[in-house]
N, C-alpha and C. Protein backbone atom coordinates (compact mmCIF):
# COMPACT_ATOMS: atom_id res chain seq x y z
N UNK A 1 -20.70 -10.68 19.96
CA UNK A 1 -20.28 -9.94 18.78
C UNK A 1 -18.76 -9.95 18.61
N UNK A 2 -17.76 -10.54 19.71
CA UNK A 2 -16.84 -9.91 19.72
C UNK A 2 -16.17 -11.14 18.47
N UNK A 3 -16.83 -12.37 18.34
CA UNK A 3 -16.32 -13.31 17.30
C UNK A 3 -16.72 -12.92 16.03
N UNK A 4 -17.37 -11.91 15.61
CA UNK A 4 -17.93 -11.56 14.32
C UNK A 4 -16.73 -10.52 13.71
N UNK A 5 -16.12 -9.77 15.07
CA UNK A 5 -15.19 -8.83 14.47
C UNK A 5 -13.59 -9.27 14.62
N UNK A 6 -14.01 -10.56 14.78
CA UNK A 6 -12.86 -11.51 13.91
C UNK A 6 -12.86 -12.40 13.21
N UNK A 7 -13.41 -12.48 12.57
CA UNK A 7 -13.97 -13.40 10.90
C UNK A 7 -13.28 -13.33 10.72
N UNK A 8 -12.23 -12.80 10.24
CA UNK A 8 -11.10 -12.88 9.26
C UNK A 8 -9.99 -13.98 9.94
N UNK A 9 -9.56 -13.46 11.16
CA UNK A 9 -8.95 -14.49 11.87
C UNK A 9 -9.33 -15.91 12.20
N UNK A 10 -10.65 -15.99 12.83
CA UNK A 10 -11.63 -17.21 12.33
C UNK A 10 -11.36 -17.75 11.29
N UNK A 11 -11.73 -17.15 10.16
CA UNK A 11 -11.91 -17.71 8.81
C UNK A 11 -10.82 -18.64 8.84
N UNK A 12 -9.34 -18.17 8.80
CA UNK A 12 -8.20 -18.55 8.77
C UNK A 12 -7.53 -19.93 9.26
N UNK A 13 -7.94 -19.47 10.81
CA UNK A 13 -7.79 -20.33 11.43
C UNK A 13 -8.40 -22.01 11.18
N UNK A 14 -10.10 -21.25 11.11
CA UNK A 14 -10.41 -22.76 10.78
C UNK A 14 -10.07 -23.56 9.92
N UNK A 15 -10.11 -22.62 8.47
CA UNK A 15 -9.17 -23.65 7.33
C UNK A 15 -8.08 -23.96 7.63
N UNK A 16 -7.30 -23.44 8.05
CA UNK A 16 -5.89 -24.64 8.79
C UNK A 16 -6.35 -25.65 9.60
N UNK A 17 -7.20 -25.32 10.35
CA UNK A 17 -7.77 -26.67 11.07
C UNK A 17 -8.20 -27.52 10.40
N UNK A 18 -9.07 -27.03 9.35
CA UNK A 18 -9.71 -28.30 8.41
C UNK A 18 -8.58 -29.23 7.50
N UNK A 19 -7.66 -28.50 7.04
CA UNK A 19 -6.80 -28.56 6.49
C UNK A 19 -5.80 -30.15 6.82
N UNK A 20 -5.71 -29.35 8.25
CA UNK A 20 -4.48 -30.36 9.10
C UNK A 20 -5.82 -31.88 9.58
N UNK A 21 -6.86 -31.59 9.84
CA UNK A 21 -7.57 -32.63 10.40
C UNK A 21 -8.48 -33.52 9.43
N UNK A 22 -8.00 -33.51 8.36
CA UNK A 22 -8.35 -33.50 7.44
C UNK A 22 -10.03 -33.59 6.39
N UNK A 23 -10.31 -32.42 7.09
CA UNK A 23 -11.87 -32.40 6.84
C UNK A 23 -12.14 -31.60 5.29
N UNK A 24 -13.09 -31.56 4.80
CA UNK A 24 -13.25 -31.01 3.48
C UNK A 24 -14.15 -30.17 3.79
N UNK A 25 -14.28 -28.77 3.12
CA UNK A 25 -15.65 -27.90 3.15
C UNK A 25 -16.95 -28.66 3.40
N UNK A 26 -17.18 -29.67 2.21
CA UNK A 26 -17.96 -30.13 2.42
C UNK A 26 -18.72 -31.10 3.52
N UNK A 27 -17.67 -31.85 4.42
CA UNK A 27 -17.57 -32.75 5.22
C UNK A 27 -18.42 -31.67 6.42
N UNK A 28 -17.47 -30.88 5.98
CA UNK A 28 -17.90 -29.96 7.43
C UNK A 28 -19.28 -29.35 7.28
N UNK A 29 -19.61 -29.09 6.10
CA UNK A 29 -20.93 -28.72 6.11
C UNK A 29 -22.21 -29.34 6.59
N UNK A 30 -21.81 -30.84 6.09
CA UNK A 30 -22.90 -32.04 6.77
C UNK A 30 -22.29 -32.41 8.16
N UNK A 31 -20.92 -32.20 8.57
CA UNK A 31 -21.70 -32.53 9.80
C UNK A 31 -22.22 -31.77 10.53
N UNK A 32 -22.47 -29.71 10.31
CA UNK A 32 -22.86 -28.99 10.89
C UNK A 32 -24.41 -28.35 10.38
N UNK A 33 -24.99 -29.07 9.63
CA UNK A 33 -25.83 -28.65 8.92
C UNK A 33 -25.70 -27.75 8.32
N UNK A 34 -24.79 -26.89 8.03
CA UNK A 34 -24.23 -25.29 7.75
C UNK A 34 -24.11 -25.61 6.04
N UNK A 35 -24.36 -24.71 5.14
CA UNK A 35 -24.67 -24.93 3.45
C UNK A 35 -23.12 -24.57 3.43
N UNK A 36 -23.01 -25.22 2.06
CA UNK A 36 -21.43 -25.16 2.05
C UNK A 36 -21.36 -23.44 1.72
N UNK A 37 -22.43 -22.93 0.96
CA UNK A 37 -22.06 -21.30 0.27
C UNK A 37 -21.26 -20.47 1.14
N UNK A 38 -22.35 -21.02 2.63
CA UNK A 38 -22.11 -20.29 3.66
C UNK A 38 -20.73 -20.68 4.60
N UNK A 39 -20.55 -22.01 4.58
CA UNK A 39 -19.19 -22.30 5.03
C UNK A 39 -18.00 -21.89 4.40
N UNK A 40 -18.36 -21.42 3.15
CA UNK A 40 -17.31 -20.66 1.84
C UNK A 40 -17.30 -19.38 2.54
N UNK A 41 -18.53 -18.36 2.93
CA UNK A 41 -17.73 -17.09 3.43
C UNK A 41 -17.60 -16.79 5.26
N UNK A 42 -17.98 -18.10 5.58
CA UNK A 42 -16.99 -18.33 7.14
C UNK A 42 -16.23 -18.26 6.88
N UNK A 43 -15.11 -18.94 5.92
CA UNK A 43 -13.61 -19.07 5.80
C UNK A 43 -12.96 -18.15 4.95
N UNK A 44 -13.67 -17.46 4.30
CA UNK A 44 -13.25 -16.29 3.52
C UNK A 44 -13.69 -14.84 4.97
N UNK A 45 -14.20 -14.98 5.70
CA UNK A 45 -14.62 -14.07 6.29
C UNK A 45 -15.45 -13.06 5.96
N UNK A 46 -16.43 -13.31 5.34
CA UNK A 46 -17.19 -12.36 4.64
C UNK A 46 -18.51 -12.78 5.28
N UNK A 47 -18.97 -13.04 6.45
CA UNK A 47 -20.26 -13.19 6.35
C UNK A 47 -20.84 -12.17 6.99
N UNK A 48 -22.04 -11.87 6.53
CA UNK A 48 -23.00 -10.38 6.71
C UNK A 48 -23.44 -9.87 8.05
N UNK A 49 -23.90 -11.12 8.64
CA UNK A 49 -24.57 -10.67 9.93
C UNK A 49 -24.31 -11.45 10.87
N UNK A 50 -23.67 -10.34 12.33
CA UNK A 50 -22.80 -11.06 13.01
C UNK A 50 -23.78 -12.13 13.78
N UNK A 51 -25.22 -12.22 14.14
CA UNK A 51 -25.95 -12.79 14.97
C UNK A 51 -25.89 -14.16 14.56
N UNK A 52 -26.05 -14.46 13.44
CA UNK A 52 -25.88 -15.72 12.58
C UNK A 52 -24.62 -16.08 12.44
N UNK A 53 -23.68 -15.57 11.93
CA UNK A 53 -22.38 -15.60 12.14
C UNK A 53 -21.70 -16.60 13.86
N UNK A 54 -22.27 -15.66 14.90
CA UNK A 54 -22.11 -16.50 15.78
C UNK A 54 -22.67 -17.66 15.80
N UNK A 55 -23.82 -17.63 15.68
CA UNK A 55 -24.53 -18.95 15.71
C UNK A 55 -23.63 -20.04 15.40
N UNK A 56 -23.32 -19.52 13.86
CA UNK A 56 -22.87 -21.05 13.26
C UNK A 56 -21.29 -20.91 13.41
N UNK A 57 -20.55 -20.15 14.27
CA UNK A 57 -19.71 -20.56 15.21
C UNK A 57 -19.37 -21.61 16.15
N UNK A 58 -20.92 -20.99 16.79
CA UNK A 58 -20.90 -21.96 17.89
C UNK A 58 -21.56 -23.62 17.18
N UNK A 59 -22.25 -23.62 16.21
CA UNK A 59 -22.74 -24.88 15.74
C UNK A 59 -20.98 -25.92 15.12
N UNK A 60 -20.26 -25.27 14.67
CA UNK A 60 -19.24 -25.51 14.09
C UNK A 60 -18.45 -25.85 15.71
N UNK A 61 -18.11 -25.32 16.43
CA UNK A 61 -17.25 -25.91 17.69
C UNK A 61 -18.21 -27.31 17.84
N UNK A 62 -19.28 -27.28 18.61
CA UNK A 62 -19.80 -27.67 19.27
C UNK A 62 -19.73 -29.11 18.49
N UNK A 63 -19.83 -29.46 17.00
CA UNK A 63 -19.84 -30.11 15.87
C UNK A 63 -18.52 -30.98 16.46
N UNK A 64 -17.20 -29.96 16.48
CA UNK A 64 -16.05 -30.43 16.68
C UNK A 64 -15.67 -30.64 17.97
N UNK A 65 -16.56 -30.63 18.98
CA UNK A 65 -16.08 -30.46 20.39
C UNK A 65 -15.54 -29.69 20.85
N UNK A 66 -15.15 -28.53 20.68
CA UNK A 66 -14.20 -27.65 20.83
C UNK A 66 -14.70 -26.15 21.32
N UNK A 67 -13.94 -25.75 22.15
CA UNK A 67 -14.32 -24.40 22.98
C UNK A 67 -14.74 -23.05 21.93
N UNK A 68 -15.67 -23.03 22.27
CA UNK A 68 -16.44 -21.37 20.94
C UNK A 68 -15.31 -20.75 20.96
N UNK A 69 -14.61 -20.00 21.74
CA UNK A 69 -13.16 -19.18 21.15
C UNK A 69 -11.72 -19.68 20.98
N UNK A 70 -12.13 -21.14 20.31
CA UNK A 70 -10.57 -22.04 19.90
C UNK A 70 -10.47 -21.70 18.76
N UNK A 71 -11.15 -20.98 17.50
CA UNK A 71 -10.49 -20.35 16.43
C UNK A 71 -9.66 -19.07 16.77
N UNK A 72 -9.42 -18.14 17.64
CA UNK A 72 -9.29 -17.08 17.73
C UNK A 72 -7.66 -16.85 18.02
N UNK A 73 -7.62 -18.42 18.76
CA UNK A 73 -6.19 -18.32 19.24
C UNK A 73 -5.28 -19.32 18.58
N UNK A 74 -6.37 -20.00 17.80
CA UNK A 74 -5.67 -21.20 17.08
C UNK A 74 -4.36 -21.29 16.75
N UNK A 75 -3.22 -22.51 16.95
CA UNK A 75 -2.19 -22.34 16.94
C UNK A 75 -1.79 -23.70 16.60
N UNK A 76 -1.50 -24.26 15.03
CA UNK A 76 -1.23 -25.29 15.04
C UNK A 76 0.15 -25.70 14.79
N UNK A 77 0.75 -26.73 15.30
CA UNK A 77 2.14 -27.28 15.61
C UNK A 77 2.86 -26.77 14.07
N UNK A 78 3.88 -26.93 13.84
CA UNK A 78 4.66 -26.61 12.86
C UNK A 78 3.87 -27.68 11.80
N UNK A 79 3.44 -27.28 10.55
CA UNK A 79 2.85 -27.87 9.28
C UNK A 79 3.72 -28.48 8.73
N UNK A 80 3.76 -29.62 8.01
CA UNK A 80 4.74 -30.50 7.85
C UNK A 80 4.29 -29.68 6.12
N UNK A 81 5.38 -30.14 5.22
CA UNK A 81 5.12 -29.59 3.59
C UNK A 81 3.72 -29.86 3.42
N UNK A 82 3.72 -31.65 2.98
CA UNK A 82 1.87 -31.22 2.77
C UNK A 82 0.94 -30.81 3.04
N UNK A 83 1.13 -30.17 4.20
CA UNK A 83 -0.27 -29.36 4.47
C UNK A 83 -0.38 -27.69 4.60
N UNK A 84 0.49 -27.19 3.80
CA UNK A 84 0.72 -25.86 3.53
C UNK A 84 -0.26 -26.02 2.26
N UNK A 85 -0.97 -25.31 1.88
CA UNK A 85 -1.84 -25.29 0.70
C UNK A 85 -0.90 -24.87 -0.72
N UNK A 86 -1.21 -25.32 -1.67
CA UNK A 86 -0.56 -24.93 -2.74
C UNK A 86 -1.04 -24.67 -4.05
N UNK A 87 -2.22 -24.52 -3.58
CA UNK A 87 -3.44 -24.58 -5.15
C UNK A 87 -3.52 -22.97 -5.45
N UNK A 88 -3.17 -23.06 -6.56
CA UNK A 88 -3.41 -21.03 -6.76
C UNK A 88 -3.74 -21.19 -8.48
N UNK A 89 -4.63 -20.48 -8.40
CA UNK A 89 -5.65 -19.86 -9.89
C UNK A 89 -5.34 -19.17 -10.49
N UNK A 90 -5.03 -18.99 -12.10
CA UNK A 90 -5.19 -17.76 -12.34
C UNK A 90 -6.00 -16.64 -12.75
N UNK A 91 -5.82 -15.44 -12.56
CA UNK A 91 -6.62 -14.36 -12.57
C UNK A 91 -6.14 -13.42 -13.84
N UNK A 92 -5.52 -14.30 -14.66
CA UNK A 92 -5.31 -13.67 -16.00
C UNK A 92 -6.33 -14.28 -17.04
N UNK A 93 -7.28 -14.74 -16.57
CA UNK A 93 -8.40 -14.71 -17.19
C UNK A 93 -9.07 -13.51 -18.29
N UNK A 94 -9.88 -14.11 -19.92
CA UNK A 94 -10.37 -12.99 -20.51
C UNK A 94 -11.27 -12.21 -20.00
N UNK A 95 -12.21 -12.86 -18.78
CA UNK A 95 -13.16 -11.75 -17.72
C UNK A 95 -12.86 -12.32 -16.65
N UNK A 96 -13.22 -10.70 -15.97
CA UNK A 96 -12.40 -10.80 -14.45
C UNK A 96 -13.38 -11.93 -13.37
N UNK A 97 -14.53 -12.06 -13.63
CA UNK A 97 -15.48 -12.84 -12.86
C UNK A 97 -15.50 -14.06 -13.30
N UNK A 98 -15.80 -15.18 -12.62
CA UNK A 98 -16.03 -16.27 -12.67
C UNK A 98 -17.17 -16.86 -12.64
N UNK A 99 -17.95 -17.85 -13.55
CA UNK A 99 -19.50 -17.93 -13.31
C UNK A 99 -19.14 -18.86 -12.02
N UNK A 100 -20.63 -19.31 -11.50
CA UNK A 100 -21.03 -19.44 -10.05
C UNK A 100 -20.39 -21.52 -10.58
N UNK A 101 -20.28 -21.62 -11.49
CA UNK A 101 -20.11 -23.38 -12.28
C UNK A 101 -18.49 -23.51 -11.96
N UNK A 102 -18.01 -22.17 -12.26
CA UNK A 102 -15.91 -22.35 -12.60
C UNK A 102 -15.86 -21.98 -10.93
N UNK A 103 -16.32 -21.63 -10.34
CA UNK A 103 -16.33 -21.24 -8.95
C UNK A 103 -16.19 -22.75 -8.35
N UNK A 104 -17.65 -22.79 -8.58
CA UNK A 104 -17.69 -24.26 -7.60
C UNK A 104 -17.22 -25.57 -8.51
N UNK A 105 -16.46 -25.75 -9.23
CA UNK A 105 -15.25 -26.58 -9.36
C UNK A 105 -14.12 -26.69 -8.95
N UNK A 106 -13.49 -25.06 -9.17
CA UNK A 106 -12.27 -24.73 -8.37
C UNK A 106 -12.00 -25.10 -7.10
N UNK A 107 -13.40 -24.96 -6.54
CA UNK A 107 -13.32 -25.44 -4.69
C UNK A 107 -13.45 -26.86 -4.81
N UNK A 108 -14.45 -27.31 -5.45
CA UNK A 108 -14.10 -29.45 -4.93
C UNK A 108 -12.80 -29.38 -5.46
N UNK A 109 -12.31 -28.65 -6.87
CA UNK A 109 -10.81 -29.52 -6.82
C UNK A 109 -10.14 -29.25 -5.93
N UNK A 110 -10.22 -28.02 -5.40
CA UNK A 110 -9.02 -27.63 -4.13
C UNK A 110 -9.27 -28.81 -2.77
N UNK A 111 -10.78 -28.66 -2.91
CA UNK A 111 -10.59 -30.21 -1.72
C UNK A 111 -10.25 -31.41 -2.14
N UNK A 112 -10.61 -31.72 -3.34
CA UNK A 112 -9.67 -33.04 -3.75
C UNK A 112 -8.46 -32.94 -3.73
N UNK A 113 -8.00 -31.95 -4.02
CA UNK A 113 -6.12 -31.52 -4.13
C UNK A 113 -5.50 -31.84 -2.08
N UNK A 114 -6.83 -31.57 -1.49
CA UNK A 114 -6.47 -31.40 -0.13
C UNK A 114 -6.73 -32.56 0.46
N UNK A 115 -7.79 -33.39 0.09
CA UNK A 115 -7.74 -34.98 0.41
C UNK A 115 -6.36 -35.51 -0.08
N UNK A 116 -6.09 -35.38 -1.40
CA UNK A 116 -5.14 -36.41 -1.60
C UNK A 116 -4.02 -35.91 -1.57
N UNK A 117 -3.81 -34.43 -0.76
CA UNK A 117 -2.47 -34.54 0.05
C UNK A 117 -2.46 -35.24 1.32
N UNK A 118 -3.67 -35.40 2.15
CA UNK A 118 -3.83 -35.93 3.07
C UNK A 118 -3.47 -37.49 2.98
N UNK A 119 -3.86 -37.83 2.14
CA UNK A 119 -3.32 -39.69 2.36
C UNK A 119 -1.66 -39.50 1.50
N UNK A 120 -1.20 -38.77 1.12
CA UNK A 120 -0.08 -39.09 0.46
C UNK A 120 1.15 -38.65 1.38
N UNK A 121 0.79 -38.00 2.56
CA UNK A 121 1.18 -36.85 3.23
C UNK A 121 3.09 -37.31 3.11
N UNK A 122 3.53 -38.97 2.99
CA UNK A 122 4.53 -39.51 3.07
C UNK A 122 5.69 -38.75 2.37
């Protein structure tokens, strides 16, 4: 349980990891069998129940080779510019919600925005 009552730090961590190694939500979803919805509130830290939660913790290391509590302490080398994220939305929108369609566009573009900082990184 004690990785559930750090989701938030998790969350974090791993998207910098994905970020820098250059994996996409989606990438990561197939190679962990994990649905992307649900890989959306791993990294937002919102997921409901910690038993599952761990689970697909540990499915996600194990995916990457990597020790079950290497998000917790995660610490990656100084980020060179491109890989600081830079995609931001606005929320001056005429309604405050977003349908579930403007949602999941926003995220492939943010991973396309994040692939093709990755090959341009020069």
């Amino acid at each position: 349980m004690k990785l559930y009552t750090l989701q938030n730090v998790i969350g974090e961590n791993l998207l910098t990891f994905l970020r820098i190694k250059g994996y996409t939500k989606t990438s990561l979803a197939k190679l962990t069998g994990i649905s992307r919805p649900t890989i959306n509130q791993i990294l937002e830290g919102k997921s409901p129940n910690p038993k599952i939660y761990e689970e697909q913790i540990k499915k996600i290391t194990e995916a990457l080779k990597l020790p079950i509590d290497y998000f917790i302490n995660f610490s990656p080398a100084q980020q060179e510019k491109w890989q600081i994220p830079t995609t931001q939305y606005s929320d001056r929108s005429a309604s405050s919600k977003r349908t579930q369609l403007t949602q999941d566009l926003l995220n492939d573009l943010d991973e396309l925005l994040t692939v093709a900082a990755f090959y341009i990184k020069g």
